[in-house]
N, C-alpha and C. Protein backbone atom coordinates (compact mmCIF):
# COMPACT_ATOMS: atom_id res chain seq x y z
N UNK A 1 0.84 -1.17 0.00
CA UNK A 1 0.00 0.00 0.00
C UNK A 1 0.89 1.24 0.00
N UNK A 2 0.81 2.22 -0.89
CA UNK A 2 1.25 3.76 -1.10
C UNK A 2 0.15 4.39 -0.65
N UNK A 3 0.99 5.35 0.36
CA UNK A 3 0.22 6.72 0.60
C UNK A 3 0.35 7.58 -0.61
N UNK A 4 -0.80 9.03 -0.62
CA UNK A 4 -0.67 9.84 -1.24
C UNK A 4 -0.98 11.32 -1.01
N UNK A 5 -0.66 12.10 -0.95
CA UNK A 5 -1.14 13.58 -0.68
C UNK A 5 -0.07 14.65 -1.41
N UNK A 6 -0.35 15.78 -1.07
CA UNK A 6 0.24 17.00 -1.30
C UNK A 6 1.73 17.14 -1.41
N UNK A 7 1.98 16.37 0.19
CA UNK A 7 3.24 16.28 0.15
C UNK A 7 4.18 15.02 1.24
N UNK A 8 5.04 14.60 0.30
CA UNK A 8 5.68 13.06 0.21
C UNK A 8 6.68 13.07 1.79
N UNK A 9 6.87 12.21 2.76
CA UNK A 9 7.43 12.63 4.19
C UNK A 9 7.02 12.67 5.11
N UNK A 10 5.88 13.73 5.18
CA UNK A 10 5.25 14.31 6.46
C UNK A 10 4.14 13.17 7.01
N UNK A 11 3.47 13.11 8.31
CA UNK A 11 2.84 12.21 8.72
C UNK A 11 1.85 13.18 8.61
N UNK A 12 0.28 12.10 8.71
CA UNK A 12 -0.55 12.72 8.85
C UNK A 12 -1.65 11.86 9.95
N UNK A 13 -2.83 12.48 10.52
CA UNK A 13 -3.65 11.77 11.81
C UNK A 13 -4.55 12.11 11.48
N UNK A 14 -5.06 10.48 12.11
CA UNK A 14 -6.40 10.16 11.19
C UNK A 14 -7.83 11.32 12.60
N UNK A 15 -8.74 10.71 12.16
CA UNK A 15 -10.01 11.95 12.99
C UNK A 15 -9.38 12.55 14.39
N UNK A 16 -9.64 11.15 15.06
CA UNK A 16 -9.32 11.51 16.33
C UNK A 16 -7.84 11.37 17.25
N UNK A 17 -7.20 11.74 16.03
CA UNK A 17 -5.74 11.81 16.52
C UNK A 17 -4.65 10.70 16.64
N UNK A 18 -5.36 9.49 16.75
CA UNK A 18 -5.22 7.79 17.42
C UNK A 18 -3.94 7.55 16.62
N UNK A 19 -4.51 7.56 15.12
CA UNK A 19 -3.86 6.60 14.53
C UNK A 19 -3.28 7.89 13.85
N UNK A 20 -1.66 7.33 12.67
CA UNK A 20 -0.91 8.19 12.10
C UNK A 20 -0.33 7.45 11.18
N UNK A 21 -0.60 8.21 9.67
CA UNK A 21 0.51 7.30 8.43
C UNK A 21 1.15 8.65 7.99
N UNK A 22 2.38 7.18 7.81
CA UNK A 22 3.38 8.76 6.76
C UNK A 22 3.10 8.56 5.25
N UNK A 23 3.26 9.49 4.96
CA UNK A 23 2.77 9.62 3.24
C UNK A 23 4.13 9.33 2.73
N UNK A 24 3.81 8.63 1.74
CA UNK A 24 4.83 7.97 1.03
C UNK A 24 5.25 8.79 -0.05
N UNK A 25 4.35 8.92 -1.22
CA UNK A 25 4.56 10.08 -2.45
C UNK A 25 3.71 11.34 -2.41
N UNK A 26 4.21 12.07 -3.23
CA UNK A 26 3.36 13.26 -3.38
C UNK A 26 2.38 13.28 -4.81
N UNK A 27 1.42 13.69 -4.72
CA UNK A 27 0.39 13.21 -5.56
C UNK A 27 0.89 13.29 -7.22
N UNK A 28 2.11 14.38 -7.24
CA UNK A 28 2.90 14.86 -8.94
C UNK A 28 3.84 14.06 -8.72
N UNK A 29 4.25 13.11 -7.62
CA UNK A 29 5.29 11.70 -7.99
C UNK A 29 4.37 10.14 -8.55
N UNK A 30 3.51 10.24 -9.01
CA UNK A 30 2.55 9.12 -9.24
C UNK A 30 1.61 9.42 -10.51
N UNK A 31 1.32 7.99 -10.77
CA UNK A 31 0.37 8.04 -11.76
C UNK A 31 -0.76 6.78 -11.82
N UNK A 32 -2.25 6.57 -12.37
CA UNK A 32 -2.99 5.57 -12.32
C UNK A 32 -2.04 4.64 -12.68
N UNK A 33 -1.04 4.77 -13.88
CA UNK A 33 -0.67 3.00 -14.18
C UNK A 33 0.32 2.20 -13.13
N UNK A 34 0.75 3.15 -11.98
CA UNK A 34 1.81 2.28 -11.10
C UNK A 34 0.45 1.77 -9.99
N UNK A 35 -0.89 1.82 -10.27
CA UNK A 35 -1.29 0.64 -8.97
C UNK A 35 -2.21 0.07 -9.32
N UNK A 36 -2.70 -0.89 -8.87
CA UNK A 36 -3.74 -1.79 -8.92
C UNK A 36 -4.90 -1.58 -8.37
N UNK A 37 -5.19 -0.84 -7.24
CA UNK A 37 -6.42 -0.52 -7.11
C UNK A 37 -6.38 1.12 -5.99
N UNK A 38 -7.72 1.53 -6.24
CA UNK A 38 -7.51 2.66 -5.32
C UNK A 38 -8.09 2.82 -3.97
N UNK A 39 -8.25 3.32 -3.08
CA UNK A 39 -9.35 3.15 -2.09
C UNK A 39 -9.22 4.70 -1.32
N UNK A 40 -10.39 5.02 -1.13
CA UNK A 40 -10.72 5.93 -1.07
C UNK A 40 -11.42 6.17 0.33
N UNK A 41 -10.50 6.60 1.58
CA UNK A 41 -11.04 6.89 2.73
C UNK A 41 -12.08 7.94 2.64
N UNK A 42 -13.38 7.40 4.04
CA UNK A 42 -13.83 8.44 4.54
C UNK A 42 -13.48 9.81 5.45
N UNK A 43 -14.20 9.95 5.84
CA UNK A 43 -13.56 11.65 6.42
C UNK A 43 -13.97 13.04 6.09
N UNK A 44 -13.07 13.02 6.30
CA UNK A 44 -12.56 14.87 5.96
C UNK A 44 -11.49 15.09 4.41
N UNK A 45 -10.80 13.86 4.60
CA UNK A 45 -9.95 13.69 3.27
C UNK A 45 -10.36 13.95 2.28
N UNK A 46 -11.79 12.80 1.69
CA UNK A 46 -11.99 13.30 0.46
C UNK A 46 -12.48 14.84 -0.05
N UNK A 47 -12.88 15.44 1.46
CA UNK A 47 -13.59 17.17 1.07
C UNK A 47 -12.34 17.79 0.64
N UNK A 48 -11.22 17.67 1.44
CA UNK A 48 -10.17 18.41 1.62
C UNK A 48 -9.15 18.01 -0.20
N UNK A 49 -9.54 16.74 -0.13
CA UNK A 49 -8.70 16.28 -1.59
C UNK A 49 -9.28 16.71 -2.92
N UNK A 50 -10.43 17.12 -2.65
CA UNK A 50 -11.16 17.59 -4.15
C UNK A 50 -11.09 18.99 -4.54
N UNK A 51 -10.49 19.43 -3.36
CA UNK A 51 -10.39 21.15 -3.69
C UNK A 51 -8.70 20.83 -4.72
N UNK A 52 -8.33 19.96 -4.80
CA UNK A 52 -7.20 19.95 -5.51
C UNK A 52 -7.43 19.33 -6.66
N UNK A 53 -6.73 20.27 -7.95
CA UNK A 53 -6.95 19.52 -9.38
C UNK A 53 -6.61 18.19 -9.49
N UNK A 54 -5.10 18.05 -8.92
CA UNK A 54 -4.20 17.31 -9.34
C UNK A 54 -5.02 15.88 -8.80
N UNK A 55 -5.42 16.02 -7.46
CA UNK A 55 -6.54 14.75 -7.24
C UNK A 55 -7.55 14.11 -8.03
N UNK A 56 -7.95 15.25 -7.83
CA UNK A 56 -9.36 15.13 -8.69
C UNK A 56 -8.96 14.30 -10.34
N UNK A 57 -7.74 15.20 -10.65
CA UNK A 57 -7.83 14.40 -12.19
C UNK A 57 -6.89 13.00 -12.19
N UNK A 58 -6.03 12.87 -10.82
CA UNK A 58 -5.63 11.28 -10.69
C UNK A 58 -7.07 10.29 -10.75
N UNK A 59 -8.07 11.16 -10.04
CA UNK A 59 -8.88 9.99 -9.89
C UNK A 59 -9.58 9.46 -10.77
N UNK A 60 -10.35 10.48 -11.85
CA UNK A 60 -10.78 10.70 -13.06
C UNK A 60 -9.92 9.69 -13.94
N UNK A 61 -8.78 9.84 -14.21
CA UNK A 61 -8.09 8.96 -14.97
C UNK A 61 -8.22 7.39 -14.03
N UNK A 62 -7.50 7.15 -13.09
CA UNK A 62 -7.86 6.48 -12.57
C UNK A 62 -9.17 5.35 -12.80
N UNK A 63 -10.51 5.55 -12.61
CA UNK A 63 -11.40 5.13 -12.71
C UNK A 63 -11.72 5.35 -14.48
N UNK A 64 -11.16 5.69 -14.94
CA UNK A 64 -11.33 5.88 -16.74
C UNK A 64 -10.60 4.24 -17.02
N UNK A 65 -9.20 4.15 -16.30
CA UNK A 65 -8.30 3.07 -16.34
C UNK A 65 -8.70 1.51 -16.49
N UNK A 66 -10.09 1.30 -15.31
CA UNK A 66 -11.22 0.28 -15.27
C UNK A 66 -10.51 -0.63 -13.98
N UNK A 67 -9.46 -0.01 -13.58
CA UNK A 67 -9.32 -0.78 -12.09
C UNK A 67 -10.23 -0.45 -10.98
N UNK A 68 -10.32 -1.59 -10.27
CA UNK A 68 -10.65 -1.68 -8.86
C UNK A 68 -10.36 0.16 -8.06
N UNK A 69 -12.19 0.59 -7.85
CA UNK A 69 -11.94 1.82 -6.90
C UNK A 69 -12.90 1.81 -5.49
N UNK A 70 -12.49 1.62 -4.98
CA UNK A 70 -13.13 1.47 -3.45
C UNK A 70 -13.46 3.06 -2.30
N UNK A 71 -14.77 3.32 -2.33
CA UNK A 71 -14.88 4.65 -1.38
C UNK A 71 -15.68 4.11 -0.50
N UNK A 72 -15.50 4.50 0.97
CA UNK A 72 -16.13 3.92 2.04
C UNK A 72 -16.90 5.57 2.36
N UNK A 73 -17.74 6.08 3.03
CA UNK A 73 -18.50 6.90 3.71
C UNK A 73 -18.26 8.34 2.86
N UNK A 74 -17.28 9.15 2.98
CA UNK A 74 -17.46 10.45 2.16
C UNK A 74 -16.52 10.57 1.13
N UNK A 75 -15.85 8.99 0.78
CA UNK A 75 -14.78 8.82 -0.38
C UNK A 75 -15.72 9.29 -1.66
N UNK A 76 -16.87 9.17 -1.52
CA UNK A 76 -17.40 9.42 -3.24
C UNK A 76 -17.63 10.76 -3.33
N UNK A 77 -17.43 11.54 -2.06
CA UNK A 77 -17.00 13.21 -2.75
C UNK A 77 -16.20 13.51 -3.70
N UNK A 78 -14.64 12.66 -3.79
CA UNK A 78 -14.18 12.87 -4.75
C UNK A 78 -14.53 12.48 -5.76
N UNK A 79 -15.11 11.07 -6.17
CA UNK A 79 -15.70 10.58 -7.44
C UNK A 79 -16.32 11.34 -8.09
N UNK A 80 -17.14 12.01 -7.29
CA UNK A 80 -18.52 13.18 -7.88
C UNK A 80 -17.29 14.64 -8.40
N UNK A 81 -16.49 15.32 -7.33
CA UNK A 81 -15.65 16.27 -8.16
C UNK A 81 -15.22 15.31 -9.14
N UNK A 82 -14.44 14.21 -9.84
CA UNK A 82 -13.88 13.62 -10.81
C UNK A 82 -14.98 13.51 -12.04
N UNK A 83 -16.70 13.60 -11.26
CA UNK A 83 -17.27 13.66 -12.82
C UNK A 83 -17.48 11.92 -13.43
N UNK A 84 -17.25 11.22 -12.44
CA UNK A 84 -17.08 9.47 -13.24
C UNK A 84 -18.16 8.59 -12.25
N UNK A 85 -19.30 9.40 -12.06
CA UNK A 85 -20.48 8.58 -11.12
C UNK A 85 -21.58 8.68 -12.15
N UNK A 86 -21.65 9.82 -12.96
CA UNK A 86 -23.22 9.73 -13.40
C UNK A 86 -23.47 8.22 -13.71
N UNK A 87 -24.51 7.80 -13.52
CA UNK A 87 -25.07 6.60 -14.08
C UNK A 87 -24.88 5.47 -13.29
N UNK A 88 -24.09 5.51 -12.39
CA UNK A 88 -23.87 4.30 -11.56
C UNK A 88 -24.31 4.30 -10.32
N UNK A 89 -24.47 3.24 -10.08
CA UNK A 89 -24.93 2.41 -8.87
C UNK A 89 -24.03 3.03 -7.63
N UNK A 90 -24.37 3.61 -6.75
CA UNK A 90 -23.39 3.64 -5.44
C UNK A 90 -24.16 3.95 -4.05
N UNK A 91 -23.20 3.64 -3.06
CA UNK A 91 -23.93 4.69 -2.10
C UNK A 91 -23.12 5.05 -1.17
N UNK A 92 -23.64 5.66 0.12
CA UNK A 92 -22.49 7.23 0.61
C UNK A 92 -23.05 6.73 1.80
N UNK A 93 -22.46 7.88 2.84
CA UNK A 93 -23.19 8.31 4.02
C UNK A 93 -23.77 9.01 3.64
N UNK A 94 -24.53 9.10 4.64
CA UNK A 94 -25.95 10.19 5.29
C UNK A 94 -25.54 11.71 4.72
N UNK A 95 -24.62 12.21 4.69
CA UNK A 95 -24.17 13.94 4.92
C UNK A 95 -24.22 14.39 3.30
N UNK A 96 -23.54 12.95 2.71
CA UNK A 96 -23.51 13.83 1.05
C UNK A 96 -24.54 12.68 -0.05
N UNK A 97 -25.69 12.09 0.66
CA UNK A 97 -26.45 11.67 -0.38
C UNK A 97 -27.10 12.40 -1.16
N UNK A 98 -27.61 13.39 -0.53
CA UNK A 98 -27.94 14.48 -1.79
C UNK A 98 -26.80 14.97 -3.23
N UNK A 99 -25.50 14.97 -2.69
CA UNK A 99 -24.69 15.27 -3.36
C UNK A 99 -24.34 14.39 -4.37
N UNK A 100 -24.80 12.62 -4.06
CA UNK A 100 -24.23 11.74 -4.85
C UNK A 100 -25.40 11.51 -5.63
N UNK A 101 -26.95 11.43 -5.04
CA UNK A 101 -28.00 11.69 -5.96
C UNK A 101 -28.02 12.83 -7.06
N UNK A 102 -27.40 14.07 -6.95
CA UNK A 102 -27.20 14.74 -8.08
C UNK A 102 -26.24 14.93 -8.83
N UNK A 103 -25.01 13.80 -8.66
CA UNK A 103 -24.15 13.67 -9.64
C UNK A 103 -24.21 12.30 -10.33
N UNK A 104 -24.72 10.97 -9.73
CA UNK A 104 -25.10 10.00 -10.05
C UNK A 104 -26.14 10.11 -10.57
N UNK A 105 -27.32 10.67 -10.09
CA UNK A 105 -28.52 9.83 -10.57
C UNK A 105 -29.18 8.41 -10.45
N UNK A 106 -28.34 8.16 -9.72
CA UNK A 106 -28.95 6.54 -9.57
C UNK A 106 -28.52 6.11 -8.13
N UNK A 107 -29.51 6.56 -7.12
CA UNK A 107 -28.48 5.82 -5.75
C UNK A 107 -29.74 5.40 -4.70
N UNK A 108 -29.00 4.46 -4.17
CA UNK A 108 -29.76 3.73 -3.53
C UNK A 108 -29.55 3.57 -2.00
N UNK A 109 -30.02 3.31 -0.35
CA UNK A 109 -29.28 3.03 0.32
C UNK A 109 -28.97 1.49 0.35
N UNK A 110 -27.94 1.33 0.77
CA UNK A 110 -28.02 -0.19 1.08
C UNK A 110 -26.19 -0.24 1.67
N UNK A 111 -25.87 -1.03 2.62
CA UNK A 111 -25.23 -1.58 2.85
C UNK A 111 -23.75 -1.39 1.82
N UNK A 112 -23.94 -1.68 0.90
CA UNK A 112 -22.53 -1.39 0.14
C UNK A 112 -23.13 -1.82 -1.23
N UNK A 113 -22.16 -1.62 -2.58
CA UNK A 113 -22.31 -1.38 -3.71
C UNK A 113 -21.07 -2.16 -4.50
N UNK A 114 -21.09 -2.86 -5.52
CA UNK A 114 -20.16 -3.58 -6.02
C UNK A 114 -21.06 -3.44 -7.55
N UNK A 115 -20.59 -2.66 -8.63
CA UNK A 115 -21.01 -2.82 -9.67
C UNK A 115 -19.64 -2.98 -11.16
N UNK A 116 -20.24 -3.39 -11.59
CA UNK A 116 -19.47 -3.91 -12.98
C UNK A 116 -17.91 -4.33 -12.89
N UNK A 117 -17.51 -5.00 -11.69
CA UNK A 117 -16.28 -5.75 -11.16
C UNK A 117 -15.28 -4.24 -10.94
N UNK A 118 -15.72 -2.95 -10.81
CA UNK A 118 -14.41 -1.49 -10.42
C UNK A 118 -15.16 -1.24 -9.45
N UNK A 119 -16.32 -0.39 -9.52
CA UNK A 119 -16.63 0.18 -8.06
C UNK A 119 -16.81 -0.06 -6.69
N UNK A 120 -16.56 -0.32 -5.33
CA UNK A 120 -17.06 -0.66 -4.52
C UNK A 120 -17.16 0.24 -3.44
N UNK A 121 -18.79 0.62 -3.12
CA UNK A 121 -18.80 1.84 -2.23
C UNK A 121 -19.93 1.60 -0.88
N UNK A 122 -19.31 1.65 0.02
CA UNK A 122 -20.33 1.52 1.26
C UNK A 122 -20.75 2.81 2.13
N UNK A 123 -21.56 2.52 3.05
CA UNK A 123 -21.41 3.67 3.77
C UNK A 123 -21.22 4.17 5.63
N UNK A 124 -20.28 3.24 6.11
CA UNK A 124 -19.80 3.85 7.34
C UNK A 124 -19.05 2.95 7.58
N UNK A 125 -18.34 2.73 8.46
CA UNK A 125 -17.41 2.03 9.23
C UNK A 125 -18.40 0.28 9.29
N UNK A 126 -19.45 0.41 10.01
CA UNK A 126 -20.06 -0.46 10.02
C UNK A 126 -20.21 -1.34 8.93
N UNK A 127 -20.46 -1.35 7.89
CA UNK A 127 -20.19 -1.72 6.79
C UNK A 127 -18.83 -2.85 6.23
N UNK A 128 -17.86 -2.36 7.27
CA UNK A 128 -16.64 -2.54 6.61
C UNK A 128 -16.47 -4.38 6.58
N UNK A 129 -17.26 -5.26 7.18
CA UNK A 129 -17.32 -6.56 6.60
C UNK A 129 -17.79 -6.67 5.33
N UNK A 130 -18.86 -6.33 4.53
CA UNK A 130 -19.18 -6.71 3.19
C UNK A 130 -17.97 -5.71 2.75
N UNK A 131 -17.79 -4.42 2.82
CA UNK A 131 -17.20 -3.20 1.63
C UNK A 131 -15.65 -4.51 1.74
N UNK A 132 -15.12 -4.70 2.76
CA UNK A 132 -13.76 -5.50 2.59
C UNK A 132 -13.96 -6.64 1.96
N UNK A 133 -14.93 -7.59 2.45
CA UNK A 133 -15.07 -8.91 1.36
C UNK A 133 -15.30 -8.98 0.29
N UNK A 134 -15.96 -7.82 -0.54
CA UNK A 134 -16.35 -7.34 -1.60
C UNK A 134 -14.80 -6.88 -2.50
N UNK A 135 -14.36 -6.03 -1.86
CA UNK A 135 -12.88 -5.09 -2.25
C UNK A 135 -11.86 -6.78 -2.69
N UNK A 136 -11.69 -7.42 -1.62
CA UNK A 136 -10.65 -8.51 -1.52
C UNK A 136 -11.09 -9.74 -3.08
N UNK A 137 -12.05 -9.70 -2.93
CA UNK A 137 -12.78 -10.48 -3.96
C UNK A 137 -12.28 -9.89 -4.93
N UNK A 138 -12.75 -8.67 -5.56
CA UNK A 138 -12.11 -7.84 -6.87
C UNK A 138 -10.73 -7.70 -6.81
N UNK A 139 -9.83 -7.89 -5.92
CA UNK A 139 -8.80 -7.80 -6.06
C UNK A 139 -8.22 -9.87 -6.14
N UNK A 140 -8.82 -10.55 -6.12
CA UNK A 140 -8.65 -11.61 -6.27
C UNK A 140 -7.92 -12.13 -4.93
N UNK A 141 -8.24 -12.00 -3.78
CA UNK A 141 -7.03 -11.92 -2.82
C UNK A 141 -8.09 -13.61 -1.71
């Protein structure tokens, strides 16, 4: 697993301080063809990652690519800035279903989402038995 953000070194902490990863690259040291799949934390991350082009259009390409993309709770904020949801099947948390209903068009609640062997999107922590058995499966693991 590669980290990714702004900038390559620095550590960063997750909500409540607990936990801490160091970022490995910086988002202009990378590209979709060096990985195999993406996954896309909830949070604050994806709000904070979409105000940036350079994200936004990794991800866009990315999911253009047809690999494995995994968003758990407010990961499909970025999908929706990237522009690569209309038409598909997904679902979110509670805070931005309005947001994913008007860039999708098609959303449903349920438990988690696995469509056409790339997407897999759930919505909270709770979740994270199907969204992982689902993810591990598409990744053949």
């Amino acid at each position: 697993m590669i980290t990714i953000e702004k900038q390559a070194g620095k550590t960063v902490k997750g909500k409540k301080g607990e936990a801490s990863m160091a970022i490995d690259k910086s988002i202009d040291e990378v590209t979709p063809a060096e990985f195999d799949a993406l996954l896309l934390p909830g949070g604050h991350s994806p709000d904070y990652l979409r105000g940036n082009n350079r994200f936004v259009t990794f991800t866009r390409d990315f999911v253009n690519s047809g690999k494995p993309v995994f968003a758990i709770c407010h990961g499909p904020q970025l999908l929706i800035s990237a522009d690569v949801i209309r038409g598909r099947k997904l679902t979110a948390v509670k805070p931005i279903i309005i947001d994913v209903k008007n860039a999708a068009r098609n959303f449903t609640i349920r438990k988690w989402w696995s469509i056409k062997s790339q997407l897999v999107t759930s919505r909270t922590p709770d979740d994270l038995p199907a969204f992982n058995r689902e993810a591990l499966r598409l990744l053949g693991a």
